[in-house]
Protein backbone atom coordinates (compact mmCIF):
# COMPACT_ATOMS: atom_id res chain seq x y z
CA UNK A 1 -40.46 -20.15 -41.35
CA UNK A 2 -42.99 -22.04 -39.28
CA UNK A 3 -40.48 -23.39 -37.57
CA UNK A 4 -38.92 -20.18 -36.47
CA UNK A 5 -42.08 -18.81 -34.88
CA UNK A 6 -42.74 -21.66 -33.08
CA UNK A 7 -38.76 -21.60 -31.53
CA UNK A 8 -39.75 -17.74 -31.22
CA UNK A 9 -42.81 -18.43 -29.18
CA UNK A 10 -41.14 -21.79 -27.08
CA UNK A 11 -37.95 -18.77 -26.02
CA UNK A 12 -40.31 -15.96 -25.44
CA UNK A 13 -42.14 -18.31 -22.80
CA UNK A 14 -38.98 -19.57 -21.90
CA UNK A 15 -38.20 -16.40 -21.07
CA UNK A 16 -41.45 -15.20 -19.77
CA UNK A 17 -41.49 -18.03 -16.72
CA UNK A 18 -37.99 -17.86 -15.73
CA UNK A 19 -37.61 -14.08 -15.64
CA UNK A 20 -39.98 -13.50 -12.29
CA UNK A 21 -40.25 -9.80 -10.44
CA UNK A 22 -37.60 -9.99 -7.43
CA UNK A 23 -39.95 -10.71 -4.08
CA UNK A 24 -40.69 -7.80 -1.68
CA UNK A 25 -39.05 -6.99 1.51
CA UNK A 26 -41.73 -8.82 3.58
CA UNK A 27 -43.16 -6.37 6.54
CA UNK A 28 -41.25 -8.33 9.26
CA UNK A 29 -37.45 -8.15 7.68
CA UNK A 30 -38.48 -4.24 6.60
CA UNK A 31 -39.12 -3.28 10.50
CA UNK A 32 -35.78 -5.32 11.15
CA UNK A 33 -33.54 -3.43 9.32
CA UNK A 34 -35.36 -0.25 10.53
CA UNK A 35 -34.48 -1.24 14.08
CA UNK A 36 -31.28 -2.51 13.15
CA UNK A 37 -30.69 1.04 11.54
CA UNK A 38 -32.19 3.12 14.31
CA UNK A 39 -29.98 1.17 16.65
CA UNK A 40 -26.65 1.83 14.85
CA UNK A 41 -27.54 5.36 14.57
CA UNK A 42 -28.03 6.01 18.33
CA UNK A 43 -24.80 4.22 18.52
CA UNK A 44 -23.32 6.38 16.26
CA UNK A 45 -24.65 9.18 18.03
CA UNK A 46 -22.86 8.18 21.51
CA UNK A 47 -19.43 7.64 19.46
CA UNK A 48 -20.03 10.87 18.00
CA UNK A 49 -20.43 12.62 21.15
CA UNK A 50 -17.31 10.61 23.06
CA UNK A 51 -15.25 12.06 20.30
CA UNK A 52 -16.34 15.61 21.08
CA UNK A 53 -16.43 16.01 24.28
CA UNK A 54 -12.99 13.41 24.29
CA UNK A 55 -11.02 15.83 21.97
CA UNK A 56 -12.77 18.99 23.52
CA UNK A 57 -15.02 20.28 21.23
CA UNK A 58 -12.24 21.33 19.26
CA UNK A 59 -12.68 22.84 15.43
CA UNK A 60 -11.00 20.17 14.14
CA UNK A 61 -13.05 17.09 15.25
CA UNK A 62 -16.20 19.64 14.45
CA UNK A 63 -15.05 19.81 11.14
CA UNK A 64 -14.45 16.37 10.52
CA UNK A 65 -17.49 15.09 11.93
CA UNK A 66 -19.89 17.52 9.96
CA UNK A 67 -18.17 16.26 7.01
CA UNK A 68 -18.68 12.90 8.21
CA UNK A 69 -22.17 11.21 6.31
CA UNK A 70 -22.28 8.32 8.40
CA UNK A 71 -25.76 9.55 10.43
CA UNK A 72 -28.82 10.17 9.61
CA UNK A 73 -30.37 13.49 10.30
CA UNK A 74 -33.87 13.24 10.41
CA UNK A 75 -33.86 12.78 14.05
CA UNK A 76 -35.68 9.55 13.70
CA UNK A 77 -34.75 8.30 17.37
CA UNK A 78 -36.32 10.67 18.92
CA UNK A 79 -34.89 13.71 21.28
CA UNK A 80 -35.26 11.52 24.67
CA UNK A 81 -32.75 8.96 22.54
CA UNK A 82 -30.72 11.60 21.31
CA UNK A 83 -30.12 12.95 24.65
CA UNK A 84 -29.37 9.71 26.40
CA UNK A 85 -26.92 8.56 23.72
CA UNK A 86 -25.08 12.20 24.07
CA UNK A 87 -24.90 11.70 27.87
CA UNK A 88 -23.75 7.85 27.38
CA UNK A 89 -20.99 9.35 25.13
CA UNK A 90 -20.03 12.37 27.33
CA UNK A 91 -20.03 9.85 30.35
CA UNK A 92 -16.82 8.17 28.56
CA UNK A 93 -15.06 11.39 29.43
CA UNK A 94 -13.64 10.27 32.63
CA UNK A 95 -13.01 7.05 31.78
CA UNK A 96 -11.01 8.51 29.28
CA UNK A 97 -8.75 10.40 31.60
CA UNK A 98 -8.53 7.49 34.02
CA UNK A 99 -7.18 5.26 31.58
CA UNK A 100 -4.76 7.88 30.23
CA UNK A 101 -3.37 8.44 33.38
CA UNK A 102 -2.98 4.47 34.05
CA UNK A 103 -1.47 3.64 30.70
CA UNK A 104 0.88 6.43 29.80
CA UNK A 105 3.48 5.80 32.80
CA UNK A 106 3.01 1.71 31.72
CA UNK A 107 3.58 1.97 28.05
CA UNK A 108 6.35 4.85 29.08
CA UNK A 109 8.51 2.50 31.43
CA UNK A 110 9.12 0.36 28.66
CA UNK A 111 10.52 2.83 26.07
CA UNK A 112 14.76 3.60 25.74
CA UNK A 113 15.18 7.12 27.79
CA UNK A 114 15.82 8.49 24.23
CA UNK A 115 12.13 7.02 23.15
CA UNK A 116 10.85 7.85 26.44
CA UNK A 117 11.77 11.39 25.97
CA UNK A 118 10.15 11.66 22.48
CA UNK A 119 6.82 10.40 23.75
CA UNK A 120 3.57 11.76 23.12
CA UNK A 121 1.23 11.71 26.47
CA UNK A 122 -2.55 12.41 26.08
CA UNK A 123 -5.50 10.66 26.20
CA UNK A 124 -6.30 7.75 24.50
CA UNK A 125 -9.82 9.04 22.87
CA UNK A 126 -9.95 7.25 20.37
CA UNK A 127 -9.37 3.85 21.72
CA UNK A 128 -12.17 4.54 23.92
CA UNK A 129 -14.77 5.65 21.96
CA UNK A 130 -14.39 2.41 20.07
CA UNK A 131 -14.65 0.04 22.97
CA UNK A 132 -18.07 2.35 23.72
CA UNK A 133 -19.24 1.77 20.13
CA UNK A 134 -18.43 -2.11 19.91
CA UNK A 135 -19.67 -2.56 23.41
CA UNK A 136 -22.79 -5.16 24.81
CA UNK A 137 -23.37 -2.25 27.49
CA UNK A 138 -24.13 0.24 24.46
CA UNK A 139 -25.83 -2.18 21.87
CA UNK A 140 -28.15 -3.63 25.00
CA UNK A 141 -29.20 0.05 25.88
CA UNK A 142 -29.77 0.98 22.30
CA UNK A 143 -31.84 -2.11 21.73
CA UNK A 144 -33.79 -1.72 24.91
CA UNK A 145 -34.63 2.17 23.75
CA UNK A 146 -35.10 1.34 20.03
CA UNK A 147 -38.33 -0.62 19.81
């Protein structure tokens, strides 16, 4: 019996010196992922904007992006941030046409008539907004503004 208490109390320390509370975010890395998360959400704010104005405001983008969870709403950035990521996503607008207007006839000469006859023009919104999200011009405003 005296031997199981003393195996009892030799585990339970075991136990008790092994098993340690996980460590804090230190203040530093907590401030860094703050930024880092302030800085994709005035990202996602531009994107969200070049998809608007690029599809026209129509209900159906509406709809999908007030569905869409992927932003924060407590207007942490700021309405001076807001704004200038809504105008750096609106600005994509002619961009957007531009490049439509280049690519279509391109990626059109290269079809059978039959295909060529069956193919959908438009804009390529999508594409676009991307290149804005993933860009260095974006991320390097955003991280300029963001501080």
């Amino acid at each position: 019996m005296a031997i199981l208490k003393v195996l009892f109390c030799f585990i339970l320390l075991i136990i008790l010196f092994h098993c340690t509370v996980p460590k804090q975010m230190s203040k530093n890395s907590f401030k860094q992922n703050y930024k880092e998360s302030c800085i994709l959400e005035f990202k996602l704010a531009a994107f969200r904007k070049c998809l608007r104005c690029g599809y026209n405001n129509n209900a159906e983008i509406n709809s999908i992006l007030k569905s869409d969870r992927s932003h924060v709403s407590d207007f942490r950035l700021g309405l001076e941030n807001y704004k200038l990521a809504d105008s750096i996503g609106k600005a994509q607008i002619p961009k957007i046409i531009a490049d439509s207007i280049k690519l279509n006839p391109l990626w059109i000469q290269h079809l059978d008539s039959v295909d060529a006859d069956n193919a959908i023009l438009g804009n390529y919104v999508l594409k676009n907004c991307l290149s804005l999200y993933t860009s260095n011009y974006l991320d390097s405003i955003a991280r300029i503004k963001i501080k």
